[in-house]
C-alpha atoms as a PDB file:
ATOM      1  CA  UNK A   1     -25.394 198.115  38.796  1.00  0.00           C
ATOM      2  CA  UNK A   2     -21.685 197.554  37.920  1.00  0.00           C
ATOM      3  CA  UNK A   3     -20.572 196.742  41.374  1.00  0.00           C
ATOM      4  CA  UNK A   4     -23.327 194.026  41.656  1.00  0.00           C
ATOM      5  CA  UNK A   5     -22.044 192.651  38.248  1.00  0.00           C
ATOM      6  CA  UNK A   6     -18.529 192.980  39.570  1.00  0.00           C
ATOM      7  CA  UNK A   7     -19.250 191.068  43.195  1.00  0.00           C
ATOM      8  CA  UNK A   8     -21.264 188.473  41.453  1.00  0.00           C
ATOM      9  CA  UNK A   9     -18.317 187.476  38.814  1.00  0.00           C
ATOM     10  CA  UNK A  10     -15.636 188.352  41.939  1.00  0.00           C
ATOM     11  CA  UNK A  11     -17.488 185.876  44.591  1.00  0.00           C
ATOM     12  CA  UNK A  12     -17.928 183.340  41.561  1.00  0.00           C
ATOM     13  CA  UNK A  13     -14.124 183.837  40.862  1.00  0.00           C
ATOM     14  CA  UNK A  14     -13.060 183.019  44.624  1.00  0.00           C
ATOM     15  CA  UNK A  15     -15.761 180.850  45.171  1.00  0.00           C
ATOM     16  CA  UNK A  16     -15.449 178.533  41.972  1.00  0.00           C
ATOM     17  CA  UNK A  17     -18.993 178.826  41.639  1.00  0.00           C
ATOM     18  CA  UNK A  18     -18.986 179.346  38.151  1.00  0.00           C
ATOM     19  CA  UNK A  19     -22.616 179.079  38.431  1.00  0.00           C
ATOM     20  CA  UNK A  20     -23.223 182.168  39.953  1.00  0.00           C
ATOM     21  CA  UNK A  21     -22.156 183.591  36.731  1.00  0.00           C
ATOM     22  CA  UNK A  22     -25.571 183.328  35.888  1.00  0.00           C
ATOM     23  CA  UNK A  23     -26.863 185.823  37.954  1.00  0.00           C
ATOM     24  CA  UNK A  24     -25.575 188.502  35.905  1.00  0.00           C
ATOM     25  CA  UNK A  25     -28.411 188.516  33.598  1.00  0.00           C
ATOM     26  CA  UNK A  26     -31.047 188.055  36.231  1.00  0.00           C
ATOM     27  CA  UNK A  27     -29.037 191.315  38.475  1.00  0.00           C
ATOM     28  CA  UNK A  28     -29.364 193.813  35.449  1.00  0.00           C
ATOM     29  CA  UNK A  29     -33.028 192.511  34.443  1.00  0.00           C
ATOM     30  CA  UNK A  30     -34.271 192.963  38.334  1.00  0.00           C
ATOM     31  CA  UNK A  31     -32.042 196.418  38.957  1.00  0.00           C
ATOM     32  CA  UNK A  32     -33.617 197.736  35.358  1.00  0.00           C
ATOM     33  CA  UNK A  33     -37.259 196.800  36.509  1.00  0.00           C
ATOM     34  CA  UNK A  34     -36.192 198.450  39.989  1.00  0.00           C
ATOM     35  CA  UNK A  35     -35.158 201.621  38.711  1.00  0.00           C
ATOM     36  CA  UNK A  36     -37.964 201.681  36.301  1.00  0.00           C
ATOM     37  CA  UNK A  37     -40.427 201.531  39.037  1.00  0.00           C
ATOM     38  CA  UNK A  38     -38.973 204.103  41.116  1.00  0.00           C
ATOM     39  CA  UNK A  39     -38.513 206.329  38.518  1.00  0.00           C
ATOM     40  CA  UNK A  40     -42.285 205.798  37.460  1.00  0.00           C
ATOM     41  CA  UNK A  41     -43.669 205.962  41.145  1.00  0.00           C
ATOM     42  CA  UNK A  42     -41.939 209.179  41.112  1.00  0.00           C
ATOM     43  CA  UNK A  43     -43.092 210.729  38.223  1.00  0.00           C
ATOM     44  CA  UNK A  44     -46.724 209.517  38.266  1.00  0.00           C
ATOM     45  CA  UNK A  45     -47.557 212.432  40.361  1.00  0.00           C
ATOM     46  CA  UNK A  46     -45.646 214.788  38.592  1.00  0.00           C
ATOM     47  CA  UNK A  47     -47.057 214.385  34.880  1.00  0.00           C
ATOM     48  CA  UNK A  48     -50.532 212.104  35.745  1.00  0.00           C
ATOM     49  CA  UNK A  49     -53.510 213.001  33.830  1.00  0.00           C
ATOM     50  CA  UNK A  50     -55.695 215.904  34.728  1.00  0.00           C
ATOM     51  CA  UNK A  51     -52.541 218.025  35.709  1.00  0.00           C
ATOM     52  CA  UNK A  52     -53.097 221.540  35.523  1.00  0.00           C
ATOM     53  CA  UNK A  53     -50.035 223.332  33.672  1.00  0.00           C
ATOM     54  CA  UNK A  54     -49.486 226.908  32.814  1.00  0.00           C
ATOM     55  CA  UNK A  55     -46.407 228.964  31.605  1.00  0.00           C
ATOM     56  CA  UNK A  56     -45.511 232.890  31.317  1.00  0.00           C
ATOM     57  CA  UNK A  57     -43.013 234.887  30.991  1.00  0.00           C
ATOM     58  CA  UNK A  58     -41.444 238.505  31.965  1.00  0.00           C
ATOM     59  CA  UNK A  59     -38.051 240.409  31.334  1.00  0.00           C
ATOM     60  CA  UNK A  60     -36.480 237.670  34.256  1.00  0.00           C
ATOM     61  CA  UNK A  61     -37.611 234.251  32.958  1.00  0.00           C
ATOM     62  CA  UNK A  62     -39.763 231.536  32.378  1.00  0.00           C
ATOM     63  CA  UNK A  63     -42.301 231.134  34.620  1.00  0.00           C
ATOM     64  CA  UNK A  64     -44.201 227.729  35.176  1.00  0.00           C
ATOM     65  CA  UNK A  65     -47.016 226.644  37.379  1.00  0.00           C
ATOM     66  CA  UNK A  66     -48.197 223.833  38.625  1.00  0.00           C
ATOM     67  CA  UNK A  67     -50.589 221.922  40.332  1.00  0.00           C
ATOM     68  CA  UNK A  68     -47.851 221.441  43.059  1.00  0.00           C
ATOM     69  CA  UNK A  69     -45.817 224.311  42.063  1.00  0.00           C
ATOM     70  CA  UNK A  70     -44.445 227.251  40.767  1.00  0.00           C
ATOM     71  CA  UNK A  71     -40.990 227.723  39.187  1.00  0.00           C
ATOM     72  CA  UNK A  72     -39.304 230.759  37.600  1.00  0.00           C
ATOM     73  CA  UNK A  73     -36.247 229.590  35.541  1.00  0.00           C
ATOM     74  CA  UNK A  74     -33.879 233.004  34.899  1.00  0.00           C
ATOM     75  CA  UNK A  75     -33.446 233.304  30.743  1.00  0.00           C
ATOM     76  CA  UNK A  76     -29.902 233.061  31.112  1.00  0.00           C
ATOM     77  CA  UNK A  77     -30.108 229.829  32.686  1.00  0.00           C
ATOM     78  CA  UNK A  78     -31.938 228.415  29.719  1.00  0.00           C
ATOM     79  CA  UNK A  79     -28.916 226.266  27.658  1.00  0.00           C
ATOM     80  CA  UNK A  80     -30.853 224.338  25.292  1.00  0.00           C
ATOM     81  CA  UNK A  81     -34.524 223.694  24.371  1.00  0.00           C
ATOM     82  CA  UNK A  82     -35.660 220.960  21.956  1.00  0.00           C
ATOM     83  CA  UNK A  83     -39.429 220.595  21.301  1.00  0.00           C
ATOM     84  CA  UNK A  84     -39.948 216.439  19.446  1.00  0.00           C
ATOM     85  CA  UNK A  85     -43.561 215.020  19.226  1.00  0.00           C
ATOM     86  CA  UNK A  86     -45.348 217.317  21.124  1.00  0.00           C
ATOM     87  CA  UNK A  87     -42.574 217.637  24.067  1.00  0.00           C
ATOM     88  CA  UNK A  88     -40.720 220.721  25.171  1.00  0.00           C
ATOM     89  CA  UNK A  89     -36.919 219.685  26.983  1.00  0.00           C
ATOM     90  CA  UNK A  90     -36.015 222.500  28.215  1.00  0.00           C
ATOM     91  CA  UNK A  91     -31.649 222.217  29.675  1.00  0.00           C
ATOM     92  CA  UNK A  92     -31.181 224.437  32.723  1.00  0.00           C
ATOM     93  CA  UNK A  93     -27.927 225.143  34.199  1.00  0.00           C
ATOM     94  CA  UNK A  94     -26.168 225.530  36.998  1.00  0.00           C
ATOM     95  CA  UNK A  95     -27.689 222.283  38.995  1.00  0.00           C
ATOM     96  CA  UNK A  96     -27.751 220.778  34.655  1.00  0.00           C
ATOM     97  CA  UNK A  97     -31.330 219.626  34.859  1.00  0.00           C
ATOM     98  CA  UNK A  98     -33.762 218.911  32.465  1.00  0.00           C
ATOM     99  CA  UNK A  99     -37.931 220.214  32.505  1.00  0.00           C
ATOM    100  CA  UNK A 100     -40.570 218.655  30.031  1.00  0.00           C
ATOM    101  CA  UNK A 101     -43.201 220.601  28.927  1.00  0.00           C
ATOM    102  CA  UNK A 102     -46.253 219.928  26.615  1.00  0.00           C
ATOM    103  CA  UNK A 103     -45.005 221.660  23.416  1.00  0.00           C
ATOM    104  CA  UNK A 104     -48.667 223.540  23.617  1.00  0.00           C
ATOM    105  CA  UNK A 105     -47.393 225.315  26.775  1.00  0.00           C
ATOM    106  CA  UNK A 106     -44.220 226.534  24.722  1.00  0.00           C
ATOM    107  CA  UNK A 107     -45.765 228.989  22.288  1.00  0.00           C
ATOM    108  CA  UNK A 108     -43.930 230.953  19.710  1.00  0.00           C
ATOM    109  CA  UNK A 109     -44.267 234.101  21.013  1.00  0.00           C
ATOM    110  CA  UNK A 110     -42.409 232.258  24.753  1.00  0.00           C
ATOM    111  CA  UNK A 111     -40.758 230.305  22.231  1.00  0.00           C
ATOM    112  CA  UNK A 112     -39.162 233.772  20.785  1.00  0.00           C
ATOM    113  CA  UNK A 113     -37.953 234.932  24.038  1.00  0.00           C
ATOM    114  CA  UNK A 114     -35.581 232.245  24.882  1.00  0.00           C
ATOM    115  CA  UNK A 115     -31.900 233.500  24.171  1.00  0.00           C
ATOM    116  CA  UNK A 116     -30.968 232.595  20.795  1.00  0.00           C
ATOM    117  CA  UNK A 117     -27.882 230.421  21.442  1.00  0.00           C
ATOM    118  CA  UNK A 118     -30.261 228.101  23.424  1.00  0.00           C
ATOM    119  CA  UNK A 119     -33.155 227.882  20.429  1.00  0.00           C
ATOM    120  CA  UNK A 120     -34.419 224.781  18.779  1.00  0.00           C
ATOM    121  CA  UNK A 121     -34.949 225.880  15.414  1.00  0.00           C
ATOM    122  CA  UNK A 122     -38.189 225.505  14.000  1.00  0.00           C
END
């Protein structure tokens, strides 16, 4: 989004089209509604109602299952978790990404077996 901002106020700059200084607002409202929609096409799929959820657990990791799939996260790959208003973020490492979990599938006793450096406390 920066180097759309940046062309617009460089070609207004050369130009002397001070005018097109204007677009600046209209390029960050249109590339925020752009990524919004992407991001929500996405996702739809991913966390649409009716989703069937489930999550264990062994010695290894977290396991969790999916309508589409099924992913077992090693415990020592589990850097944070933070559980706010009924969501569970859980940080992985090593690609950094991010999972979100109803806080229901996250129950104390799974809750207890995440390593203790990575434990929202609660």
């Amino acid at each position: 989004m920066a180097a759309i901002t940046a062309l617009i106020i460089v070609a207004a700059v050369a130009l002397e089209s001070w005018w097109l200084v204007a677009l600046v607002p209209a390029d960050i409202v249109v590339v925020t509604a752009l990524s919004y929609w992407s991001i929500r096409r996405t996702h739809v799929h991913v966390v649409s109602p009716g989703q069937h959820m489930a999550t264990g657990s062994d010695d290894y990791g977290l396991i969790i299952e999916s309508d589409l799939n099924r992913v077992v996260i090693p415990w020592h790959r589990v850097i944070a978790v933070r559980v706010r208003r009924g969501i569970a973020v859980l940080t992985i490492a090593s690609p950094k990404a991010q999972i979100l979990l109803p806080a229901e599938l996250l129950p104390d006793e799974l809750h207890a077996r995440i390593p203790a450096h990575a434990r929202d406390p609660r």
